[in-house]
Protein backbone atom coordinates (compact mmCIF):
# COMPACT_ATOMS: atom_id res chain seq x y z
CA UNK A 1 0.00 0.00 0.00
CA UNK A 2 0.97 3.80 0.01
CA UNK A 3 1.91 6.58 2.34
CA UNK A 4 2.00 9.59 0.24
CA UNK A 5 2.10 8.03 -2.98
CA UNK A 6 5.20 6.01 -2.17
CA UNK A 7 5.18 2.03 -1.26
CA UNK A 8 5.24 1.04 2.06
CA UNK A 9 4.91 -2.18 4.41
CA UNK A 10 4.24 -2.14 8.21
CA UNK A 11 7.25 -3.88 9.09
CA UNK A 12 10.86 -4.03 7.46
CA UNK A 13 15.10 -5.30 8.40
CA UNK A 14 16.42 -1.64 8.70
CA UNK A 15 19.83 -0.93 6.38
CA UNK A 16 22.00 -2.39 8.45
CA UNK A 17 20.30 -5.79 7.77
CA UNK A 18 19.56 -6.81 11.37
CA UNK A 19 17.23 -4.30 12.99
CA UNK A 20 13.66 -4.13 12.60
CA UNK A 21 12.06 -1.42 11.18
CA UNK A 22 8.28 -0.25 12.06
CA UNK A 23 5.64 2.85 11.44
CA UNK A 24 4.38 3.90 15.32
CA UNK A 25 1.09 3.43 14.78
CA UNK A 26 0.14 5.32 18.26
CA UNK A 27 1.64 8.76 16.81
CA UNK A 28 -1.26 8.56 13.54
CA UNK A 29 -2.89 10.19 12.31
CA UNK A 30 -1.71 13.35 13.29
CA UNK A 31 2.48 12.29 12.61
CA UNK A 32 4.15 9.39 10.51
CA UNK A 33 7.05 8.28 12.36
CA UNK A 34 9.07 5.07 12.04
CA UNK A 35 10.92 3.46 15.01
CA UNK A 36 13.52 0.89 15.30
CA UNK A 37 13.96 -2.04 17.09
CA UNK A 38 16.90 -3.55 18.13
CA UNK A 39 16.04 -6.25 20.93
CA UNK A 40 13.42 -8.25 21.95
CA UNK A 41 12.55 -5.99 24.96
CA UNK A 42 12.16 -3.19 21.98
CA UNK A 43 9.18 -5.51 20.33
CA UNK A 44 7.47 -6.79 23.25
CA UNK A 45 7.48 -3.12 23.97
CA UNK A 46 6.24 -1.80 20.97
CA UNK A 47 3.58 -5.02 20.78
CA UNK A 48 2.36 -4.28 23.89
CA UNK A 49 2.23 -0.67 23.99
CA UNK A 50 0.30 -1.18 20.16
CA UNK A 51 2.92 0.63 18.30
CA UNK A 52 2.31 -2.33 15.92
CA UNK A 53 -1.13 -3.77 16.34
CA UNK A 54 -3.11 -6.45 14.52
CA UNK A 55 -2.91 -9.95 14.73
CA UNK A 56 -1.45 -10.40 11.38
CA UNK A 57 1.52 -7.63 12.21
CA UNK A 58 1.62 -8.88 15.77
CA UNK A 59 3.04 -12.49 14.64
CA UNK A 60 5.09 -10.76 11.75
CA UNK A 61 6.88 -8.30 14.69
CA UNK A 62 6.67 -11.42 17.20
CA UNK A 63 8.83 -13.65 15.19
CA UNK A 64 11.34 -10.89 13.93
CA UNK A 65 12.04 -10.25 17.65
CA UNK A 66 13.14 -14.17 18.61
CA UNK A 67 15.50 -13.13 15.43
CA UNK A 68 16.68 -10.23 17.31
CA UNK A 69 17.06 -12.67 20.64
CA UNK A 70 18.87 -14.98 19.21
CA UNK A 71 20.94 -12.08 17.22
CA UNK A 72 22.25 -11.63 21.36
CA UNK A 73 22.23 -15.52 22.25
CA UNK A 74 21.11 -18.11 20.34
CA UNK A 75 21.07 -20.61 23.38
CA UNK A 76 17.70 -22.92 23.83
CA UNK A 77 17.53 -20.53 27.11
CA UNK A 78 17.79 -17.65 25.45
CA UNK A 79 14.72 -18.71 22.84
CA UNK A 80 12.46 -19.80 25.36
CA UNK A 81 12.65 -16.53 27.65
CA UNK A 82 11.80 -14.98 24.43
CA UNK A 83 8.95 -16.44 23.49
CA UNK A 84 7.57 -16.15 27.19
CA UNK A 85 8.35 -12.62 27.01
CA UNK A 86 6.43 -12.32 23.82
CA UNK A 87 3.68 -14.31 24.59
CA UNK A 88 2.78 -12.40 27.03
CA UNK A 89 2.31 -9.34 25.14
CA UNK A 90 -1.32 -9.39 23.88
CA UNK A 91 -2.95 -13.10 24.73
CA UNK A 92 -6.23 -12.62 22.62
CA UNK A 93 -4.78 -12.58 18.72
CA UNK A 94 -3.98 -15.75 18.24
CA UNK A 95 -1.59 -15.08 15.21
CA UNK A 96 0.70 -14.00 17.72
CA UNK A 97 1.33 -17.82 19.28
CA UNK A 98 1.29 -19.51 16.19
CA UNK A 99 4.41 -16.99 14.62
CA UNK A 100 6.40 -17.88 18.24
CA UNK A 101 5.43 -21.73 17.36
CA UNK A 102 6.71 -21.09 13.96
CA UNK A 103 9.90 -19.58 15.13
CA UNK A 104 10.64 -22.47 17.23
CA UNK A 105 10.29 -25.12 14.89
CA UNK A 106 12.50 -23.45 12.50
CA UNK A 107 15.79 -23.25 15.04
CA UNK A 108 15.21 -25.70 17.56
CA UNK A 109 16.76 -28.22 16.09
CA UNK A 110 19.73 -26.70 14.74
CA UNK A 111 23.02 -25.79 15.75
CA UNK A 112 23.75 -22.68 17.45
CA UNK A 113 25.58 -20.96 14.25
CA UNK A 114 22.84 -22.06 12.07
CA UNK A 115 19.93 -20.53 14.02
CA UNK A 116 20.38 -16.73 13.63
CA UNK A 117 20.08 -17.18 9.53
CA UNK A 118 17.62 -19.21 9.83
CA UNK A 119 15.13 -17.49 12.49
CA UNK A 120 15.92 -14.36 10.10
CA UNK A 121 14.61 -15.95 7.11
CA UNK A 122 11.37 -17.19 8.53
CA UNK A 123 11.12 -14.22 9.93
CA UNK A 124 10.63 -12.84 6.24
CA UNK A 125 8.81 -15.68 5.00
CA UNK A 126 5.98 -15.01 7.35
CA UNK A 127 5.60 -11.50 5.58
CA UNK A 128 5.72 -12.25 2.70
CA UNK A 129 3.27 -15.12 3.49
CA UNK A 130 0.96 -12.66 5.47
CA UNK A 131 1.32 -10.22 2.05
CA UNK A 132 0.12 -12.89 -0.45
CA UNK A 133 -2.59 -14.60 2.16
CA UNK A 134 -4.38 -10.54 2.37
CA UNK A 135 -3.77 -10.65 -1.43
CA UNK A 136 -6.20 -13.78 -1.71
CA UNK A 137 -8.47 -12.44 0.59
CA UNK A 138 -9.01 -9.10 -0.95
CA UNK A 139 -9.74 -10.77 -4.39
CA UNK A 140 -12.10 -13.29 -3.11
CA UNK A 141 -14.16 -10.26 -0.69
CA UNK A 142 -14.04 -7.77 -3.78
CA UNK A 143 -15.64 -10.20 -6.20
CA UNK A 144 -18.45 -10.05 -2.94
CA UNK A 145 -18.38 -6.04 -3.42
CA UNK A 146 -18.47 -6.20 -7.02
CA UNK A 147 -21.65 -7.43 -7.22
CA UNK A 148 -23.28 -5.45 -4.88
CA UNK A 149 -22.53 -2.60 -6.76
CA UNK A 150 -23.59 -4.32 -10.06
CA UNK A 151 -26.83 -4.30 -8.00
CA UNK A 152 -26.97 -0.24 -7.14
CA UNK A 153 -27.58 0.76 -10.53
CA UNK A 154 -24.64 3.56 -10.00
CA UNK A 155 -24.64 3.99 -6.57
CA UNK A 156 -21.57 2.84 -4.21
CA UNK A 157 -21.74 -0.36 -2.55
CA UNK A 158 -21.98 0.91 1.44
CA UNK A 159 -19.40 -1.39 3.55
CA UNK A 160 -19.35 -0.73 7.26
CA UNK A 161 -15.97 -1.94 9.23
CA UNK A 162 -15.24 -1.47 12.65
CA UNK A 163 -11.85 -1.29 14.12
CA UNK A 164 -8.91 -1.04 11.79
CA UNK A 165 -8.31 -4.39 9.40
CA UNK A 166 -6.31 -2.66 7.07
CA UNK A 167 -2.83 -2.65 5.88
CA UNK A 168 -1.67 -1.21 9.15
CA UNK A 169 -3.17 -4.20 11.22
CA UNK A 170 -0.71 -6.52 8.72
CA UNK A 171 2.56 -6.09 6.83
CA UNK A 172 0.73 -5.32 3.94
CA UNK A 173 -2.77 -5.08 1.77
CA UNK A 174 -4.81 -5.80 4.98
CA UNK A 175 -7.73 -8.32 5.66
CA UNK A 176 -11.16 -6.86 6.33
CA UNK A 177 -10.00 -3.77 4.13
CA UNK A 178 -7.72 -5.83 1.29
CA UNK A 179 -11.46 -6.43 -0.27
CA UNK A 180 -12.08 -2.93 0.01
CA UNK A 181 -9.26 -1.88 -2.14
CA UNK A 182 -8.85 -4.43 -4.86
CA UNK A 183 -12.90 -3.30 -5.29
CA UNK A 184 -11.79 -0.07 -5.28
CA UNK A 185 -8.56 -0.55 -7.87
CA UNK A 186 -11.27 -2.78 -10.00
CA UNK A 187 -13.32 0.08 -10.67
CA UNK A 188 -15.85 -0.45 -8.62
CA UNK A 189 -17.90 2.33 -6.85
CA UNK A 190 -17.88 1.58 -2.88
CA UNK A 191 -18.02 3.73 0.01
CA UNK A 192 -16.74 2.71 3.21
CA UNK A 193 -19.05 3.62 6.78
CA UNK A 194 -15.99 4.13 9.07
CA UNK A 195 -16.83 3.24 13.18
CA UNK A 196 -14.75 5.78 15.18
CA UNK A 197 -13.79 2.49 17.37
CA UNK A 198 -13.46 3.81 20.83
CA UNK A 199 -11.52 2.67 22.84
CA UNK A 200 -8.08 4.02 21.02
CA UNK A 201 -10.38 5.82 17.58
CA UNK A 202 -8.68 2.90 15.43
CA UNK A 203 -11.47 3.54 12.99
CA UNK A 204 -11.10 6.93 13.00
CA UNK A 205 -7.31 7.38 13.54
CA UNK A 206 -5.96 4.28 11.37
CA UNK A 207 -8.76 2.81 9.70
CA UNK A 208 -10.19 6.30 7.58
CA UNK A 209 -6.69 7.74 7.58
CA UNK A 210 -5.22 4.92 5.35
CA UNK A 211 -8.16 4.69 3.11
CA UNK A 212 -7.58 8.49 2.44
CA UNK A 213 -4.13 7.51 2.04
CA UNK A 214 -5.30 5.38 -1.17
CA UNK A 215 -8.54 7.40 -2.41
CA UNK A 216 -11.52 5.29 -0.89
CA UNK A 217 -14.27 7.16 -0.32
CA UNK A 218 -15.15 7.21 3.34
CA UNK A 219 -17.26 8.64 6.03
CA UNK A 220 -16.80 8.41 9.71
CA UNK A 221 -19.39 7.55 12.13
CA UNK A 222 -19.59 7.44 15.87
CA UNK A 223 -19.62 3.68 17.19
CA UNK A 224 -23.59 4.02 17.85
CA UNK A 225 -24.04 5.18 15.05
CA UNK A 226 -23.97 1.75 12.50
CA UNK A 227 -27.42 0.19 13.27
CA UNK A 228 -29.42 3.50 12.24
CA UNK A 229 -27.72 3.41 9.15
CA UNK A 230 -28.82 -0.27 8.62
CA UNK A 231 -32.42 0.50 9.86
CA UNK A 232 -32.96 2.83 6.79
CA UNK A 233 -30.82 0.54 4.30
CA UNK A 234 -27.90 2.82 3.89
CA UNK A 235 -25.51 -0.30 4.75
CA UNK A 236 -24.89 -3.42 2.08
CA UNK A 237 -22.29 -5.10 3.97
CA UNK A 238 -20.89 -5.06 7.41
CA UNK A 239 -16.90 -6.42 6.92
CA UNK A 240 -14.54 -6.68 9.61
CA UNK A 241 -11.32 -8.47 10.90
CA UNK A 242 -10.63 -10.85 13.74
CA UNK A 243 -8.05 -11.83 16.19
CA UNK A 244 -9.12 -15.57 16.72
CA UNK A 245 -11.56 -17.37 15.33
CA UNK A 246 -12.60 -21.12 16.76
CA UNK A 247 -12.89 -24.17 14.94
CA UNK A 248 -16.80 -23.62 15.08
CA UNK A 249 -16.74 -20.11 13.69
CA UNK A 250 -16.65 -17.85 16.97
CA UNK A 251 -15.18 -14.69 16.05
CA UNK A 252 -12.82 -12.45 18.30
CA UNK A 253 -12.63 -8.94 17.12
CA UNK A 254 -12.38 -5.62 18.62
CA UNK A 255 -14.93 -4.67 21.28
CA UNK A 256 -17.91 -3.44 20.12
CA UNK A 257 -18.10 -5.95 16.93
CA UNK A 258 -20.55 -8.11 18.64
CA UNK A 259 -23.10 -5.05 18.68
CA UNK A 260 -22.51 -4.69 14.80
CA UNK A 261 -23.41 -8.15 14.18
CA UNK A 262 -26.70 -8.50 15.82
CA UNK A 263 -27.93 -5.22 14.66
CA UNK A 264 -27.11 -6.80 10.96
CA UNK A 265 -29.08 -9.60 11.82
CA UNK A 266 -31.90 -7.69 12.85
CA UNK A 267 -32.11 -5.56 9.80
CA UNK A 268 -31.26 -8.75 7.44
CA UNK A 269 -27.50 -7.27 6.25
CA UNK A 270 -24.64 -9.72 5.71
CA UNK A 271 -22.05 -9.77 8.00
CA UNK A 272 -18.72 -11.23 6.95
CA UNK A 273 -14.95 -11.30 8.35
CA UNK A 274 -11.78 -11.15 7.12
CA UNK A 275 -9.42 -13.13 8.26
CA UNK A 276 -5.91 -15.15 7.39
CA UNK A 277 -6.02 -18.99 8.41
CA UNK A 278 -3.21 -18.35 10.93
CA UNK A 279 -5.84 -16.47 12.94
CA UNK A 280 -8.08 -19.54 13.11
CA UNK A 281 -7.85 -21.69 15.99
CA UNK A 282 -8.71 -25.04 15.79
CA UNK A 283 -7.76 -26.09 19.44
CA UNK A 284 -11.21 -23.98 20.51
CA UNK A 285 -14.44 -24.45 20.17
CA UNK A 286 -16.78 -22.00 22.10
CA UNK A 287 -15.27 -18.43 21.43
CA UNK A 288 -17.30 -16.77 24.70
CA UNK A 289 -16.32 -19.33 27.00
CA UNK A 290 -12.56 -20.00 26.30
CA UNK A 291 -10.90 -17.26 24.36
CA UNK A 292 -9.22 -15.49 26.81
CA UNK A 293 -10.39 -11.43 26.24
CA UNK A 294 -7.25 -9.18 27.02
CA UNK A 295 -8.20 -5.97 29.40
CA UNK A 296 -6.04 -3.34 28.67
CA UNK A 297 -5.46 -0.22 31.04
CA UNK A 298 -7.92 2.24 32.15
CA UNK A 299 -5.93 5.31 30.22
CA UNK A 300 -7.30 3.95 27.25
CA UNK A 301 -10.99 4.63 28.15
CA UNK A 302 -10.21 8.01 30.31
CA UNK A 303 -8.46 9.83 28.07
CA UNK A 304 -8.38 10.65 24.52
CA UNK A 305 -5.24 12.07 22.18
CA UNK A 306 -5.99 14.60 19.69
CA UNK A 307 -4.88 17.79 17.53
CA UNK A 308 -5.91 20.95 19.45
CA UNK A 309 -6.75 23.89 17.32
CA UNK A 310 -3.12 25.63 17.08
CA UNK A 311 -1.86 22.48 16.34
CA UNK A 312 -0.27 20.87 18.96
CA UNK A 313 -1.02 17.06 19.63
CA UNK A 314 -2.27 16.68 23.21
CA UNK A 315 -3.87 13.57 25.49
CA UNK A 316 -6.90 15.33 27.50
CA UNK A 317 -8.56 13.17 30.30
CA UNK A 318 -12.82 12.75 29.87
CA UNK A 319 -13.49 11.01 32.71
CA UNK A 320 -13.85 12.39 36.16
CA UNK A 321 -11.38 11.72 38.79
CA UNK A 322 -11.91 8.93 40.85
CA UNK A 323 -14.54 6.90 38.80
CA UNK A 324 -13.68 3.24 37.81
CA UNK A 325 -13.05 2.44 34.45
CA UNK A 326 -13.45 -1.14 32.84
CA UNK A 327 -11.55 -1.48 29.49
CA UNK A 328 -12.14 -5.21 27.46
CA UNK A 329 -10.47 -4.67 24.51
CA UNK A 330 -12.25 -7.74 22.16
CA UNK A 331 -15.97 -9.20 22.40
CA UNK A 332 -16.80 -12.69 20.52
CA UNK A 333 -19.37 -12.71 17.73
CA UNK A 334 -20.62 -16.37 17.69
CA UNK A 335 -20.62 -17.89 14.33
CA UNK A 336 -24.70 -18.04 14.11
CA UNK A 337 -24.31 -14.30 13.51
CA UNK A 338 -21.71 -14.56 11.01
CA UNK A 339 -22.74 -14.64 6.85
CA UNK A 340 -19.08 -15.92 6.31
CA UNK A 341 -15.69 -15.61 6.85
CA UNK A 342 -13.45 -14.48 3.89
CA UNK A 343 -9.93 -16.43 3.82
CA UNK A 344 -7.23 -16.78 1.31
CA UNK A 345 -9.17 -20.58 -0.17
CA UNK A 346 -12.34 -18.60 -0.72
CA UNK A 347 -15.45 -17.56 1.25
CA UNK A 348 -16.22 -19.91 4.01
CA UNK A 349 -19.57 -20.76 5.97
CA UNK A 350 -18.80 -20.79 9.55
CA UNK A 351 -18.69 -24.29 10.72
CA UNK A 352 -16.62 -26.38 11.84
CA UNK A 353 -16.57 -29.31 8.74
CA UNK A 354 -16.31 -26.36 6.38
CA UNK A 355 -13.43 -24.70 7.98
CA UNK A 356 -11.53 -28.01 8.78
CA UNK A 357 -12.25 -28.71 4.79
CA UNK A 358 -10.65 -25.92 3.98
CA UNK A 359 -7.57 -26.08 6.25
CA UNK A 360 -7.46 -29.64 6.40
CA UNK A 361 -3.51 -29.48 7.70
CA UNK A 362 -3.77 -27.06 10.15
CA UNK A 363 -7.50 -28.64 11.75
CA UNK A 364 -5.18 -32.06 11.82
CA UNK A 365 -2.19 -30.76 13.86
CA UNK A 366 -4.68 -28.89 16.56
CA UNK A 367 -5.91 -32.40 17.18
């Protein structure tokens, strides 16, 4: 995707080959900045602190740091207090265990000179394998698009996202949004119903700011906002990303999603998810019951960061002093709610045969 007209990914090795390159995704969208990381404390940091956020980006960053831990000691110590570390960063997107897993499996059994080239080059692999996955998915959503705005006899096809399942919540293209643009490069007319997202804006910060960044017409809403719009038909398609999703079709998205889904099925609009395979976990069955749902801190909630009027960029606290504040950052949509879920093998139902069809190899190790 672009950032100013020039190509960019989320994630990339710095010039000197070794360190990690990232855009801090707190600092949008009022500054671009880029950061470097050098050490494994530098990406749990920048994981947990949602410099880089997403599932997809999380495992990308994830397994470049055990590169960078290894870069320091390559011992079998040294990789497992790295992968604890990690872990332990954001336990709700799944992506982010299976990248660690990945990691492993590609150095454990080698010999201590061998490991840092080879942790390295997975490293890489798992972009570029996260690039081409959102690459499948946008083609298979967009032919989904397409046709609803074959349907609208010249009017845009209206898509309403929540959260940000972009390019910025991957290394590149996106998942929930990859449809979105390969409509949009196709010709097609669509217009996107952005969700403001609160906690954190991601909707409004990240989500409209790189879809202005590539020409998508957009519109921001507030987060209550969505099921009046489908009430008097101004919505065609709710679309959004996940962080897990269970071998029976439970989905794990931002918090707020689950609201968006049952006012679609009230007012009969389809409600589908994007998502890479790596984010489905086949080791789970009841989303609301076992996937664990991260709380973050109550700063989040309190207190919002924003441009003031001469131009500086300021945090301002909303909340009085003294009240408590809950913060859950992810809900879980169960899969009766869910039209389908839009991979890189196609649009699938959510069920458990269907999605253990489709990714027969990965269903098979979980067991």
């Amino acid at each position: 995707m672009k950032v100013d007209g020039k190509d960019m990914r989320t994630i990339w090795l710095e010039p000197d080959g070794w360190s990690v390159g990232i855009i801090d995704q707190t600092a949008l969208p009022h500054q671009f900045t880029t950061v470097r990381l050098s050490s494994v404390q530098d990406v749990a940091r920048a994981i947990a602190t949602m410099q880089v956020r997403g599932a997809p980006l999380i495992g990308a960053t994830a397994a470049y740091g055990v590169a960078l831990a290894l870069r320091a000691d390559a011992s079998d110590e040294a990789l497992e207090r790295a992968c604890t570390t990690l872990a332990a960063t954001r336990p709700s997107a799944v992506n982010l265990k299976w990248a660690l897993d990945e990691m492993v499996a590609v150095v454990r059994n080698r010999p201590r000179e061998e490991r840092l080239a080879a942790a390295y080059r997975r490293a890489a692999e798992i972009c570029d394998e996260d690039v081409a996955i959102n690459q499948a998915i946008g083609r298979h959503g967009a032919n989904l698009i397409g046709a609803i705005a074959a349907n609208r006899a010249g009017h845009p096809a209206q898509v309403l996202t929540h959260c940000n399942a972009g390019w910025l919540a991957t290394v590149d293209f996106g998942t929930a949004l990859a449809p979105i643009y390969v409509a949009h490069d196709r010709g097609a007319a669509v217009h996107v119903w952005v969700d403001e997202t609160r906690p954190r804006n991601q909707g409004a910060a990240l989500t409209a700011w790189e879809l202005g960044q590539h020409g998508v017409p957009h519109t921001v809403i507030a987060d209550n906002t969505g099921g009046h719009l489908m009430q008097h038909g101004m919505v065609d398609m709710v679309l959004v990303g996940a962080d897990r999703v269970t071998a029976d079709g439970d989905v794990c998205n931002k918090i707020g999603t689950y609201l968006k889904a049952l006012a679609a099925k009230d007012n009969g609009v389809p409600f589908y998810v994007g998502l890479p395979s790596p984010t489905i976990d086949f080791s789970l069955s009841d989303g609301a019951a076992e996937i664990p749902i991260e709380q973050r801190t109550a700063d989040e909630v309190a207190t919002v960061t924003g441009r003031t009027v001469d131009g500086r960029v300021e945090k301002v606290r909303i909340v009085p002093e003294g009240s408590t504040v809950a913060n859950y950052g992810f809900d879980v949509t169960p899969a009766r709610l869910v039209s389908g879920l839009i991979t890189e093998r196609g649009v699938i139902e959510p069920r458990r045969d269907a999605l253990a069809a489709a990714f027969a190899e990965r269903a098979q190790a979980a067991r």
